[in-house]
C-alpha atoms as a PDB file:
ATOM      1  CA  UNK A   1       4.245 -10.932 -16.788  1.00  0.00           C
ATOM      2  CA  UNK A   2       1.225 -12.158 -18.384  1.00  0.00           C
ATOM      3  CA  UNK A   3      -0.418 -16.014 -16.258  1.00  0.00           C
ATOM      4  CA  UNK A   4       0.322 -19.290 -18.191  1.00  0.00           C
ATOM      5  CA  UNK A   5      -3.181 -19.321 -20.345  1.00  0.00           C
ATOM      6  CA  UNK A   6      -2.556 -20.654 -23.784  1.00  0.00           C
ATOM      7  CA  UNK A   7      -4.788 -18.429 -25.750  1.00  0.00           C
ATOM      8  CA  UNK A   8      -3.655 -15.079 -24.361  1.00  0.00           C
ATOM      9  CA  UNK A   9      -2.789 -12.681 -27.119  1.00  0.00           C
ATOM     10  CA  UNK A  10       0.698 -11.294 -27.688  1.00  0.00           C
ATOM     11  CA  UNK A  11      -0.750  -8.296 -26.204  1.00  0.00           C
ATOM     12  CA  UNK A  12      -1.949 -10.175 -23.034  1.00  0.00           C
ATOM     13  CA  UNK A  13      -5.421  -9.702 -23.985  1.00  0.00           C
ATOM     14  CA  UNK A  14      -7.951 -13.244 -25.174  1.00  0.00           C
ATOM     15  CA  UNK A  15     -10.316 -13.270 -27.231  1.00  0.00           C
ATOM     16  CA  UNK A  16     -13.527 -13.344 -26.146  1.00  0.00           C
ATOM     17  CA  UNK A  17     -16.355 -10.936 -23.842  1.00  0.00           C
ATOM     18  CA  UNK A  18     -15.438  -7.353 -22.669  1.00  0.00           C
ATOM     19  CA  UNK A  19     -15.358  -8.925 -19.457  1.00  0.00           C
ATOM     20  CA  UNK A  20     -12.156 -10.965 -19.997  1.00  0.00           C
ATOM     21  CA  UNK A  21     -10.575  -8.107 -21.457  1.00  0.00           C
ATOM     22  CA  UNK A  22     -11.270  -5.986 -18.503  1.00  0.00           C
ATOM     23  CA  UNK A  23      -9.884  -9.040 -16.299  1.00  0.00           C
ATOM     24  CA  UNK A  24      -7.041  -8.918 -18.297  1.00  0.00           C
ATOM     25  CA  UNK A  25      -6.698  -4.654 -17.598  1.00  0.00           C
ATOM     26  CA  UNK A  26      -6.974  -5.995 -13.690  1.00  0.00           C
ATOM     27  CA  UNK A  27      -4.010  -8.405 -14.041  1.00  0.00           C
ATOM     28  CA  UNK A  28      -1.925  -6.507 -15.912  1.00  0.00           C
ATOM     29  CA  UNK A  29      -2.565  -3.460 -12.653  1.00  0.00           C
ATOM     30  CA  UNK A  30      -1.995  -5.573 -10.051  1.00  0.00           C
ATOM     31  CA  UNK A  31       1.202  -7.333 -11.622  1.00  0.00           C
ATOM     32  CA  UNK A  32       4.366  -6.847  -9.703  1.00  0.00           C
ATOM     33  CA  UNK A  33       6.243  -4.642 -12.785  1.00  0.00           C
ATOM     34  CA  UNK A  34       3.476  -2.312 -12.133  1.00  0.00           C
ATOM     35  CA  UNK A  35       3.622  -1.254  -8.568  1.00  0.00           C
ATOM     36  CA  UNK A  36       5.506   1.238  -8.058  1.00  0.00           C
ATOM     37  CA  UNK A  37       5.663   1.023  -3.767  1.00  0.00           C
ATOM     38  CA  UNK A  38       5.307  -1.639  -1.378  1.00  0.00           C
ATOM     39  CA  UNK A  39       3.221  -1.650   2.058  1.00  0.00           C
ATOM     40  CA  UNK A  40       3.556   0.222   5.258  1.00  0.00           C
ATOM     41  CA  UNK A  41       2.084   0.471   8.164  1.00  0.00           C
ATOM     42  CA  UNK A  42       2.457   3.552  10.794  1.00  0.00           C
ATOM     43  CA  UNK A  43       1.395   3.006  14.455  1.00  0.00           C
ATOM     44  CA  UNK A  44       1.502   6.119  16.920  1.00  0.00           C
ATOM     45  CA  UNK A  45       2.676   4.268  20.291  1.00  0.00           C
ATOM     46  CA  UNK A  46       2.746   7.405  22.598  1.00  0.00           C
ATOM     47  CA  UNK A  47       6.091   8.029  23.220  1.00  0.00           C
ATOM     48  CA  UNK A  48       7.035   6.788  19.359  1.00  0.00           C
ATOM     49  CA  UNK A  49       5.630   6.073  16.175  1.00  0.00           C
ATOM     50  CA  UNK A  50       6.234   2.442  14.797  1.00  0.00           C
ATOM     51  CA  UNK A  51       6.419   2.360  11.244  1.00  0.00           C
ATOM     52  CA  UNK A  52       6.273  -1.314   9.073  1.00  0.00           C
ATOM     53  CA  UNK A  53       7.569  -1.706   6.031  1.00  0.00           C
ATOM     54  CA  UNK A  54       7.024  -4.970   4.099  1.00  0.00           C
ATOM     55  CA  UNK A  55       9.994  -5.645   1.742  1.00  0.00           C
ATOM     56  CA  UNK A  56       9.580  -8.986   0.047  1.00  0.00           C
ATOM     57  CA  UNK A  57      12.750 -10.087  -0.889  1.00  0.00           C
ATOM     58  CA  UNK A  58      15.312  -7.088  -0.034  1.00  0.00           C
ATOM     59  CA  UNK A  59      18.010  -7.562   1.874  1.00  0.00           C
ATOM     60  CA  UNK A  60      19.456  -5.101   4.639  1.00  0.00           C
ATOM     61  CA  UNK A  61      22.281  -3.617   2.510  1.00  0.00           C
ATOM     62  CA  UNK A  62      19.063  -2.836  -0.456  1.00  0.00           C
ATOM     63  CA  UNK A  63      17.027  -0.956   1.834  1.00  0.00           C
ATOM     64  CA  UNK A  64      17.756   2.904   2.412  1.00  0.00           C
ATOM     65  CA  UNK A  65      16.097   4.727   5.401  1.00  0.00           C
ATOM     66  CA  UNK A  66      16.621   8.450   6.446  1.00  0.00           C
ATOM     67  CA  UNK A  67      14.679  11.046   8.404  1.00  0.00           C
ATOM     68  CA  UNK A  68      14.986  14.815   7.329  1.00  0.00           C
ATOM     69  CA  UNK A  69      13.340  17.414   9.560  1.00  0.00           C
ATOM     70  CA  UNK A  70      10.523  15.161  10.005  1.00  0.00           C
ATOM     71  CA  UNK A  71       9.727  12.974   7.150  1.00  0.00           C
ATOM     72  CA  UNK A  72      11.332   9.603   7.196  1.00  0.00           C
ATOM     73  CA  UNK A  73      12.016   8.057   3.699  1.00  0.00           C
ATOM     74  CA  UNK A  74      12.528   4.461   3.050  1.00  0.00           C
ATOM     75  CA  UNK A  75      14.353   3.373  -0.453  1.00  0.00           C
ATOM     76  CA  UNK A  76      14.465  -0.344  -1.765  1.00  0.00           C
ATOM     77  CA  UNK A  77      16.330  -1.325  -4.559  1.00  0.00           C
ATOM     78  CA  UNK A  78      16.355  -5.032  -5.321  1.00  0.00           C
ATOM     79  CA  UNK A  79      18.375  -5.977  -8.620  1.00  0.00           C
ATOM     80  CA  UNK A  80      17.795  -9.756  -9.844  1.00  0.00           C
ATOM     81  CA  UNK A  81      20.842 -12.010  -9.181  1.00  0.00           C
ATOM     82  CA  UNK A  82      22.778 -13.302 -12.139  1.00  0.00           C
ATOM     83  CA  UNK A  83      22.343 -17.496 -10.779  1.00  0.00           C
ATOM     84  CA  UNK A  84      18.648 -16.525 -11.825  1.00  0.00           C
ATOM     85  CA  UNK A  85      19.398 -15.702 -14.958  1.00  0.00           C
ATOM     86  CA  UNK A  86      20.846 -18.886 -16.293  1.00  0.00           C
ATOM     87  CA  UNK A  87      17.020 -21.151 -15.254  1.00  0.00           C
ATOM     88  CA  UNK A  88      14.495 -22.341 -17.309  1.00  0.00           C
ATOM     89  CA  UNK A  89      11.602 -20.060 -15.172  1.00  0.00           C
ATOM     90  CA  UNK A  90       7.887 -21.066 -16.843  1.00  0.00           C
ATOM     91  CA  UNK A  91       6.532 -18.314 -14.872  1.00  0.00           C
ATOM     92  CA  UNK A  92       8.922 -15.513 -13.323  1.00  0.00           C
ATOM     93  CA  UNK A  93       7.148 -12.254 -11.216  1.00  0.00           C
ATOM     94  CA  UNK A  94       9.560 -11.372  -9.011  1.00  0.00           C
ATOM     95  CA  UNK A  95      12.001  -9.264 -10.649  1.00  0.00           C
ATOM     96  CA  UNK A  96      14.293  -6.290 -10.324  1.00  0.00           C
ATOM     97  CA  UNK A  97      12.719  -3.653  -8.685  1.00  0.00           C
ATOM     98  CA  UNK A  98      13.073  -0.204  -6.595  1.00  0.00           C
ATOM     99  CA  UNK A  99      10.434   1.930  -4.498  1.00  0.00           C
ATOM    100  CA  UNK A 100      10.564   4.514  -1.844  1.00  0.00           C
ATOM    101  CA  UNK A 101       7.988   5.300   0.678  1.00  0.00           C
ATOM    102  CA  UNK A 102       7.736   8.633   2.920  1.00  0.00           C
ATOM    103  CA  UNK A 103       5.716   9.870   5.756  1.00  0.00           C
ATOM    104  CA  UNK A 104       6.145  12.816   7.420  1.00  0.00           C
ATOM    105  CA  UNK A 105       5.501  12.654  11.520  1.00  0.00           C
ATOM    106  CA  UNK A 106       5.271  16.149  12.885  1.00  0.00           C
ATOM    107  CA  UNK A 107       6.939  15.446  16.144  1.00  0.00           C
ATOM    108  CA  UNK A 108       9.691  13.358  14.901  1.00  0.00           C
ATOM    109  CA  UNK A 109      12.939  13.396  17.047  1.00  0.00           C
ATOM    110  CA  UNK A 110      16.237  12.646  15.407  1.00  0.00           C
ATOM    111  CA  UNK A 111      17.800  11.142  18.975  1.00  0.00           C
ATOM    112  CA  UNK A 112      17.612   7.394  19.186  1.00  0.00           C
ATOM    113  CA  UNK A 113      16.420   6.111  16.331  1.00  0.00           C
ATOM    114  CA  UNK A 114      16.289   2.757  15.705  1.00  0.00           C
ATOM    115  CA  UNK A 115      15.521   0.284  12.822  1.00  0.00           C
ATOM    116  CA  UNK A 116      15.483  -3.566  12.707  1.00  0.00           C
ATOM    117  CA  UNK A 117      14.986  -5.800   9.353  1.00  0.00           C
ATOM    118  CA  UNK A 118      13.765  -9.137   9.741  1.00  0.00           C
ATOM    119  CA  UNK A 119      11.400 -12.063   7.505  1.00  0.00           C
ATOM    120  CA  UNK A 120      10.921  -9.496   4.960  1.00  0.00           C
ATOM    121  CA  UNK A 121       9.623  -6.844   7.837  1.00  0.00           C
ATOM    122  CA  UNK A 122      11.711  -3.803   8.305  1.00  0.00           C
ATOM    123  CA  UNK A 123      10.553  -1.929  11.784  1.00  0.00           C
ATOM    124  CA  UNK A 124      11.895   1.666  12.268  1.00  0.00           C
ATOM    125  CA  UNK A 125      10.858   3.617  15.664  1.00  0.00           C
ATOM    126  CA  UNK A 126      10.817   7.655  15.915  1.00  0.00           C
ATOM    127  CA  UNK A 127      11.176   8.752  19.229  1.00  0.00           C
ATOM    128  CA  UNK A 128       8.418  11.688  19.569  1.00  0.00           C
ATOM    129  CA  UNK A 129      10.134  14.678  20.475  1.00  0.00           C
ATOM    130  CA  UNK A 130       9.884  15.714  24.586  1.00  0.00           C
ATOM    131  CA  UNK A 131       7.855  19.057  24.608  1.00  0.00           C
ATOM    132  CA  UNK A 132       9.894  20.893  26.946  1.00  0.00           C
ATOM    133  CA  UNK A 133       8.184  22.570  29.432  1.00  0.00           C
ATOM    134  CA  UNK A 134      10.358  26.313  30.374  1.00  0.00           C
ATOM    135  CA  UNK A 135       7.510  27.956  32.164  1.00  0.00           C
ATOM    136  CA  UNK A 136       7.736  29.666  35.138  1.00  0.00           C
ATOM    137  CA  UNK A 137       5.183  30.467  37.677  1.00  0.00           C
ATOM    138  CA  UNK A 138       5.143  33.731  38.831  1.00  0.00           C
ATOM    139  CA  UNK A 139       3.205  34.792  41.617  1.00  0.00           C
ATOM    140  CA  UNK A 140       1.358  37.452  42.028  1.00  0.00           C
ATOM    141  CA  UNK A 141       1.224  39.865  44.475  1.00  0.00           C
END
């Protein structure tokens, strides 16, 4: 959605230098219709990785998250509530919306996973799989 500036253009562009048009390109690209994913943030912690995912305004039954032979996919799908739909917004940005976000992590084990969702932060934790260790020593004689 296009800011509150009276002399915008029905195409979102004013009149005026090459340089307010290109502002105008800028807004348009960083408006919230136009990104397609939200952040993350993947911390190895040793034993586990740590992975952040910042989901403004989902709730826990919109977000999605699964781990297939080592990639872990989170899905959000956030549909705009119908008691929004009946106000007078002057300015509305947050809207419907839906992303998904992989990573794969090499090492992932699929034992004791666990995932938390609070204050817009989902956490998930991989366990790192335990390298097991079946060599023998032989001695020789």
């Amino acid at each position: 959605m296009a800011s509150l500036i009276p002399y915008r253009s029905v195409l979102g562009i004013r009149p005026g230098s090459i340089f307010d048009a290109f502002d105008d390109m800028m807004d348009l690209a960083s408006s919230p219709m136009s990104s397609s994913a939200f952040p993350m943030d993947v911390e190895d912690k040793g034993d586990a990785y740590e992975i952040k995912a910042y989901l403004t305004g989902a709730k826990k039954d919109d977000i999605d998250v699964e781990l297939n032979e080592g990639r872990l996919s989170i899905a959000v799908k956030v549909e705009e509530t119908e008691e929004n739909k009946d106000k007078n917004f002057l300015q509305k940005e947050f809207t419907s919306y839906s992303a998904t976000r992989g990573v794969y992590l090499k090492d992932a084990a699929s034992e004791g996973l666990s995932a938390r969702y609070a204050d817009g932060v989902l956490t998930v934790t991989v366990p790192k799989l335990v390298e097991k260790k079946n060599v023998t020593k032989v001695a020789i004689d």
